[in-house]
PDB file of N, CA and C in Angstrom:
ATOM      1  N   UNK A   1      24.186 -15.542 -13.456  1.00  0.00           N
ATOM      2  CA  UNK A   1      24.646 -14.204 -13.223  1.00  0.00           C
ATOM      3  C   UNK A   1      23.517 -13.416 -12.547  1.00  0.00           C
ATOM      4  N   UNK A   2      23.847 -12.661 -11.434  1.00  0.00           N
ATOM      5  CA  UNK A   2      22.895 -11.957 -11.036  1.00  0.00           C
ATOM      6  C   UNK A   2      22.678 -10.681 -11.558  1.00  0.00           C
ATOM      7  N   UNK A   3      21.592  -9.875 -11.476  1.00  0.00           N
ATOM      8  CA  UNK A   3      21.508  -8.749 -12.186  1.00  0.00           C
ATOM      9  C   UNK A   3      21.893  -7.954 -11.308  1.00  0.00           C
ATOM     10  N   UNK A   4      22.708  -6.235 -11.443  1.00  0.00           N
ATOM     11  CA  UNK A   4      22.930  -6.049 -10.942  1.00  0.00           C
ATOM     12  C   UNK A   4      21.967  -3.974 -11.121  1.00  0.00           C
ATOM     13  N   UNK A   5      22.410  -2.837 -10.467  1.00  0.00           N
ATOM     14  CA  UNK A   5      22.254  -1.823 -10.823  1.00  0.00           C
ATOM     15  C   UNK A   5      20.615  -1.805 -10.907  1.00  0.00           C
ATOM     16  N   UNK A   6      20.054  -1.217 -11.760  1.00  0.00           N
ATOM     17  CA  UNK A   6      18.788  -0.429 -12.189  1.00  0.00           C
ATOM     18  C   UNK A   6      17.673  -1.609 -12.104  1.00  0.00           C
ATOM     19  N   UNK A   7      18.087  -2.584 -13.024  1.00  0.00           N
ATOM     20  CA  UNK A   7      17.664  -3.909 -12.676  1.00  0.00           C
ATOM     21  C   UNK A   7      16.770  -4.280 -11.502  1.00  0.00           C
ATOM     22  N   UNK A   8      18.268  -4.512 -10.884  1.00  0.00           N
ATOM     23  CA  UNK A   8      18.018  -5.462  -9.433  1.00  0.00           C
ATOM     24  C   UNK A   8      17.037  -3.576  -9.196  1.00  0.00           C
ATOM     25  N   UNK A   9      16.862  -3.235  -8.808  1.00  0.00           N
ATOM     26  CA  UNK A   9      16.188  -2.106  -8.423  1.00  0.00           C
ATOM     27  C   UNK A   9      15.016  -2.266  -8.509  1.00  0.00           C
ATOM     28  N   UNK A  10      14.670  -2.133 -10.081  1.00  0.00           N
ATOM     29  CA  UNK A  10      13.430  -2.544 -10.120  1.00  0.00           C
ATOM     30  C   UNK A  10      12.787  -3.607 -10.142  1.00  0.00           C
ATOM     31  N   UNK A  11      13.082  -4.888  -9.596  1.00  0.00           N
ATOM     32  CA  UNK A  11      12.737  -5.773  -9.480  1.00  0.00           C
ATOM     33  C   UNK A  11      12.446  -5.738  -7.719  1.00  0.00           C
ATOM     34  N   UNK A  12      13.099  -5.513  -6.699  1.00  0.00           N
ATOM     35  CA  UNK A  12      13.066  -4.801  -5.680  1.00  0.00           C
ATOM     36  C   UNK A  12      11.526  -3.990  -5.348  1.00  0.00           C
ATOM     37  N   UNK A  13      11.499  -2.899  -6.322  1.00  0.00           N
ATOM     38  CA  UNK A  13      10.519  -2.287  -6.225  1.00  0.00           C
ATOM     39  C   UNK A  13       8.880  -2.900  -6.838  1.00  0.00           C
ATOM     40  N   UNK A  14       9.035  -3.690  -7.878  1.00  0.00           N
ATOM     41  CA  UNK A  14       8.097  -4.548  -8.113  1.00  0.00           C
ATOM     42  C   UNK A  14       7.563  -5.584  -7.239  1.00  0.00           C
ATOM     43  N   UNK A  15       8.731  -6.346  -6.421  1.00  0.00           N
ATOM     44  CA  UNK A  15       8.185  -6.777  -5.330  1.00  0.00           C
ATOM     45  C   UNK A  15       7.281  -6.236  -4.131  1.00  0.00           C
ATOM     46  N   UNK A  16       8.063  -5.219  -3.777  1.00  0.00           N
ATOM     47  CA  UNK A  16       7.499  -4.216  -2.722  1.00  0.00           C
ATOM     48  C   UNK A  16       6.146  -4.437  -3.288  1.00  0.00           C
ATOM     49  N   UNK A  17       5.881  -3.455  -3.974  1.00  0.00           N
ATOM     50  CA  UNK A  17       4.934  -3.158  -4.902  1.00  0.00           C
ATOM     51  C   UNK A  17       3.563  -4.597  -4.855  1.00  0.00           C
ATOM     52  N   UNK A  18       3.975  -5.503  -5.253  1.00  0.00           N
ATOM     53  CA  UNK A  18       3.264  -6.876  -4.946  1.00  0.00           C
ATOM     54  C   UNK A  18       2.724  -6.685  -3.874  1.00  0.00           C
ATOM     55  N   UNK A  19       3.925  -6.889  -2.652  1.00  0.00           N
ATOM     56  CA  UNK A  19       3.056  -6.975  -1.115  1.00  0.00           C
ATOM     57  C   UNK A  19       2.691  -6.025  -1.141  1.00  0.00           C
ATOM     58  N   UNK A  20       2.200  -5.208  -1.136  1.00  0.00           N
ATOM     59  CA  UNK A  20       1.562  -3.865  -0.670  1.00  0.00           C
ATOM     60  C   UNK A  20       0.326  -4.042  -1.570  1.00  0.00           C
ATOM     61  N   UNK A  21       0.020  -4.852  -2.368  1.00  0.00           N
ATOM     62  CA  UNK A  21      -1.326  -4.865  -3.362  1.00  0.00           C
ATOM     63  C   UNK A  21      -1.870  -6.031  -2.746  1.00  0.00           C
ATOM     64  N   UNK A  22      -0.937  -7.114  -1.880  1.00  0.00           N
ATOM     65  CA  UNK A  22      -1.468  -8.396  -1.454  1.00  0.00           C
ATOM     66  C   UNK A  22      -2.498  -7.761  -0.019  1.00  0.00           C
ATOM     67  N   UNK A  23      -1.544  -6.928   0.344  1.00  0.00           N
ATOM     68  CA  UNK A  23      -2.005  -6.648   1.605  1.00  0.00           C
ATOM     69  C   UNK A  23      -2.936  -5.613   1.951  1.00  0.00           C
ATOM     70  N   UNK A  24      -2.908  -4.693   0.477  1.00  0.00           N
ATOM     71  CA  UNK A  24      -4.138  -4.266   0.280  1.00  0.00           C
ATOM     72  C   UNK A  24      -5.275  -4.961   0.112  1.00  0.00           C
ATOM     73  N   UNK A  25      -5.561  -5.956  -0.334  1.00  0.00           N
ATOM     74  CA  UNK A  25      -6.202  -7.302  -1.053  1.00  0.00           C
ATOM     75  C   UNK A  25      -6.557  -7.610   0.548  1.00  0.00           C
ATOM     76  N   UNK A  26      -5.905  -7.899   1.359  1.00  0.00           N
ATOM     77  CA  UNK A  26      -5.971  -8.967   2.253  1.00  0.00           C
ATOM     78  C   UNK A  26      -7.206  -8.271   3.336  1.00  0.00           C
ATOM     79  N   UNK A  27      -6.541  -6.858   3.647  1.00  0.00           N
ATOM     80  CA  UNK A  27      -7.154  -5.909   4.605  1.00  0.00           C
ATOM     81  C   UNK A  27      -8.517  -5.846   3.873  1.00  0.00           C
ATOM     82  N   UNK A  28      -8.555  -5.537   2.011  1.00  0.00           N
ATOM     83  CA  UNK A  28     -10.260  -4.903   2.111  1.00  0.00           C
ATOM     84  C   UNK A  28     -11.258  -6.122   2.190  1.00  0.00           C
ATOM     85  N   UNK A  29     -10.587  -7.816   1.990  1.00  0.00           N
ATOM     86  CA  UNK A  29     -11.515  -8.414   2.151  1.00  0.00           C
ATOM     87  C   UNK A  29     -12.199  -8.642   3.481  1.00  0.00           C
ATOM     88  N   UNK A  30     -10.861  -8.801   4.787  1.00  0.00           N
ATOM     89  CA  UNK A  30     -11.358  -8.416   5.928  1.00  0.00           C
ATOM     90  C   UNK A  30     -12.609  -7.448   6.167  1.00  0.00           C
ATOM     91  N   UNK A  31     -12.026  -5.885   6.117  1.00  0.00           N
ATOM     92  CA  UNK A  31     -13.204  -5.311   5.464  1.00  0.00           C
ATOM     93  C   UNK A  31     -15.139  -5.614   5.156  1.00  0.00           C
ATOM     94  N   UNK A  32     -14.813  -5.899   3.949  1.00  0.00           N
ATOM     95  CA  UNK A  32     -15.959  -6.688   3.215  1.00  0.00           C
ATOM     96  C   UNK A  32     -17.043  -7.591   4.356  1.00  0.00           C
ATOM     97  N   UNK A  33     -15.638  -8.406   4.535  1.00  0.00           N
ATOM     98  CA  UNK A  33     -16.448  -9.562   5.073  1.00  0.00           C
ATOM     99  C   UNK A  33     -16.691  -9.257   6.614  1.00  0.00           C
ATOM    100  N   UNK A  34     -16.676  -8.102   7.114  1.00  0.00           N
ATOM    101  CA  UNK A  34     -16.589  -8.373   8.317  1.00  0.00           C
ATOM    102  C   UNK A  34     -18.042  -7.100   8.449  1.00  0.00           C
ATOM    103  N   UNK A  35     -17.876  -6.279   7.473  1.00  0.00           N
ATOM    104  CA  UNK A  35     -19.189  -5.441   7.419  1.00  0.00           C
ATOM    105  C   UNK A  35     -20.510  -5.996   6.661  1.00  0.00           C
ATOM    106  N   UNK A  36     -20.126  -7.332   6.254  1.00  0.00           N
ATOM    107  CA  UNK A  36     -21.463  -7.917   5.824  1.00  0.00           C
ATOM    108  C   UNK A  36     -21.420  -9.343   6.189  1.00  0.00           C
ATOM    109  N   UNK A  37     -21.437  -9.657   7.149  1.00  0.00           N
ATOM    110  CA  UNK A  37     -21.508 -11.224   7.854  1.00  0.00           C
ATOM    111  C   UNK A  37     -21.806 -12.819   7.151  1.00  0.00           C
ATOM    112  N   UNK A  38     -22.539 -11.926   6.000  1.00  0.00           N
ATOM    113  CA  UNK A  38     -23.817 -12.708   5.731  1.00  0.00           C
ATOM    114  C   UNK A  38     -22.718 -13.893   4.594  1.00  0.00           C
ATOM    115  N   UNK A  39     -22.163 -12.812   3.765  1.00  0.00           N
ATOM    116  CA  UNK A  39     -21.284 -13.687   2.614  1.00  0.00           C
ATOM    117  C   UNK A  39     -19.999 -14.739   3.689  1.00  0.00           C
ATOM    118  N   UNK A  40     -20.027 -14.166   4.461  1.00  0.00           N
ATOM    119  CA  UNK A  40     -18.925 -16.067   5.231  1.00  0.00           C
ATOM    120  C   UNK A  40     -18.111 -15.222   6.179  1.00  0.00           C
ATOM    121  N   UNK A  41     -17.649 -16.031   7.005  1.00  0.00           N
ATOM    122  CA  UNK A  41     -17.068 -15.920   8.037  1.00  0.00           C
ATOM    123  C   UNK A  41     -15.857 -14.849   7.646  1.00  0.00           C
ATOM    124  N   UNK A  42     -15.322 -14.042   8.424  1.00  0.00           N
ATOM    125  CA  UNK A  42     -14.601 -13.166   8.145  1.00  0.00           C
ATOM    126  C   UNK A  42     -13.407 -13.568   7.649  1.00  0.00           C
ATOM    127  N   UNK A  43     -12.633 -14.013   8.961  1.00  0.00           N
ATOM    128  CA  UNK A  43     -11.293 -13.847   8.624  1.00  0.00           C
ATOM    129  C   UNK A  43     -11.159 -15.301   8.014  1.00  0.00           C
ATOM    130  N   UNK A  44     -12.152 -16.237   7.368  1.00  0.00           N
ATOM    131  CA  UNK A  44     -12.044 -17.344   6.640  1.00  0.00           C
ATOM    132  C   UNK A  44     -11.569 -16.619   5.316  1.00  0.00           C
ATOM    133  N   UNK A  45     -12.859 -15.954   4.677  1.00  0.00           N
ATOM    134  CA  UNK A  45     -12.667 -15.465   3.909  1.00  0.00           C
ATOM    135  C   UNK A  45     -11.509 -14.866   3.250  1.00  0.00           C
ATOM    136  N   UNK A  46     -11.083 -13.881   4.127  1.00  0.00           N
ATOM    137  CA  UNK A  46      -9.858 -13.202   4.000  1.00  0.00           C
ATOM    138  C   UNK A  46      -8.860 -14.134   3.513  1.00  0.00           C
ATOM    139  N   UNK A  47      -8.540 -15.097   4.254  1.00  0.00           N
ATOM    140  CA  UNK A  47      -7.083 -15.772   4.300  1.00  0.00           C
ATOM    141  C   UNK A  47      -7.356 -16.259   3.299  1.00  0.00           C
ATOM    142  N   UNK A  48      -8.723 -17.128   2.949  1.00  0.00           N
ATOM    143  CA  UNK A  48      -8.484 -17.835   1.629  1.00  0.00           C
ATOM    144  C   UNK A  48      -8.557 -16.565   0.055  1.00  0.00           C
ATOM    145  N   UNK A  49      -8.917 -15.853   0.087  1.00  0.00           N
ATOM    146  CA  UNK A  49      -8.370 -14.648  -0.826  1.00  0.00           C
ATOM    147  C   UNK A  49      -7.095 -14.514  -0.993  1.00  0.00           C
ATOM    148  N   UNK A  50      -6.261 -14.350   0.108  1.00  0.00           N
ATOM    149  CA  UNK A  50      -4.906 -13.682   0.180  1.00  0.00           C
ATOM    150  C   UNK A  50      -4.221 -15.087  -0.218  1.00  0.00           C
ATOM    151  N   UNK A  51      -4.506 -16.028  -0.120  1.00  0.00           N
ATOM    152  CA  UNK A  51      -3.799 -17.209   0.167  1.00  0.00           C
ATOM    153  C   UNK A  51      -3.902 -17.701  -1.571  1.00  0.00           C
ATOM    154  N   UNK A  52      -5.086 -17.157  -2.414  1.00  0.00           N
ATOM    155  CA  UNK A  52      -5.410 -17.567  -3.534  1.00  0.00           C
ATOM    156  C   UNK A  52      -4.708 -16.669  -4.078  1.00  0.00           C
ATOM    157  N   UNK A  53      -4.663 -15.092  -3.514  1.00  0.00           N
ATOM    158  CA  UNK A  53      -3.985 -14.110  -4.426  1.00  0.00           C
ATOM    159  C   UNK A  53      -2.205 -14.293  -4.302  1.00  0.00           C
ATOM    160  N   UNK A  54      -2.218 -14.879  -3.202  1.00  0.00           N
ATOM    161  CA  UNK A  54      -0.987 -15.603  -3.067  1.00  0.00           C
ATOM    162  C   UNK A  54      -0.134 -16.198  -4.222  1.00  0.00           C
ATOM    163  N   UNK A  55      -0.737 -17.385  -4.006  1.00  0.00           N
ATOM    164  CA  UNK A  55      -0.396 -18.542  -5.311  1.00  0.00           C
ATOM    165  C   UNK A  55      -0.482 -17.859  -6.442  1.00  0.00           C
ATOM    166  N   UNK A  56      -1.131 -17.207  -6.906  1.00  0.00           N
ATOM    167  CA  UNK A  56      -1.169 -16.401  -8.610  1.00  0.00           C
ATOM    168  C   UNK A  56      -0.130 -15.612  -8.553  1.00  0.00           C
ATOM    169  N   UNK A  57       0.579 -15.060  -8.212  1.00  0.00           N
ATOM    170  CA  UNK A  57       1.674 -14.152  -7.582  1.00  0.00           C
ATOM    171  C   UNK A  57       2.919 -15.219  -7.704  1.00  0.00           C
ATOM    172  N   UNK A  58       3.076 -16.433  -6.713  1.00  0.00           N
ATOM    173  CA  UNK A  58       3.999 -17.223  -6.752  1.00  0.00           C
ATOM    174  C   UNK A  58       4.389 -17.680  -8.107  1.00  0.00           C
ATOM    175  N   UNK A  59       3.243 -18.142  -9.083  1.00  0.00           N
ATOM    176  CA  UNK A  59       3.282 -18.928 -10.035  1.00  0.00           C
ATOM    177  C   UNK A  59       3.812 -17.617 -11.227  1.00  0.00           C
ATOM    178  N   UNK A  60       3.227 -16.345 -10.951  1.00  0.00           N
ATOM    179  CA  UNK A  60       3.327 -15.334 -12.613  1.00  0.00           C
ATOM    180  C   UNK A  60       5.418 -15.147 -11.880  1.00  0.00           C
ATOM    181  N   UNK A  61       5.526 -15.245 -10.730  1.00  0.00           N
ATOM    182  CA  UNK A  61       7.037 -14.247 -10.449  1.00  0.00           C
ATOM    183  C   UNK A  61       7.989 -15.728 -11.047  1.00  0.00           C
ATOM    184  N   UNK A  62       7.622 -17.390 -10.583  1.00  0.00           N
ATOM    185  CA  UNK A  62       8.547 -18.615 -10.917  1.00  0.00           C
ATOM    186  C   UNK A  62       8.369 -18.422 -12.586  1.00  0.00           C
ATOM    187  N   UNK A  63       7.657 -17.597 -13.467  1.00  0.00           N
ATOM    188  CA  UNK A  63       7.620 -17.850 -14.775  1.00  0.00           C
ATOM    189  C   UNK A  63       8.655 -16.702 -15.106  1.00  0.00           C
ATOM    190  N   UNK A  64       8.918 -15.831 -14.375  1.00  0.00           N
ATOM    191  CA  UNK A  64       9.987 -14.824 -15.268  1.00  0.00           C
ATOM    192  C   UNK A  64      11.313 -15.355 -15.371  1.00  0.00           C
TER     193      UNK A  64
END
């Protein structure tokens, strides 16, 4: 059964909510890494962050 009303709503908005924290995540490591060279290559960095904050995300949303 799918959920329907207030529910599905906020589940909707929790998602949103996710990407917009991933992609906050994603942009400040860019950021980071791109104003201090020294800790690793930029956009290496980045992707493997987002890509890690990724998977933790995939795995907590397949447990509900």
């Amino acid at each position: 059964m799918t959920p329907t009303g207030p529910q599905n709503a906020t589940q909707m908005l929790l998602l949103l909510l996710l990407l917009i924290v991933l992609a906050l995540v994603f942009v400040g490591l860019v950021y980071v890494s791109y104003r201090h060279p020294v800790l690793a290559t930029p956009l290496l960095v980045a992707i493997g962050g987002a890509g890690l904050l990724m998977v933790v995300i995939g795995f907590v949303i397949s447990q509900l």
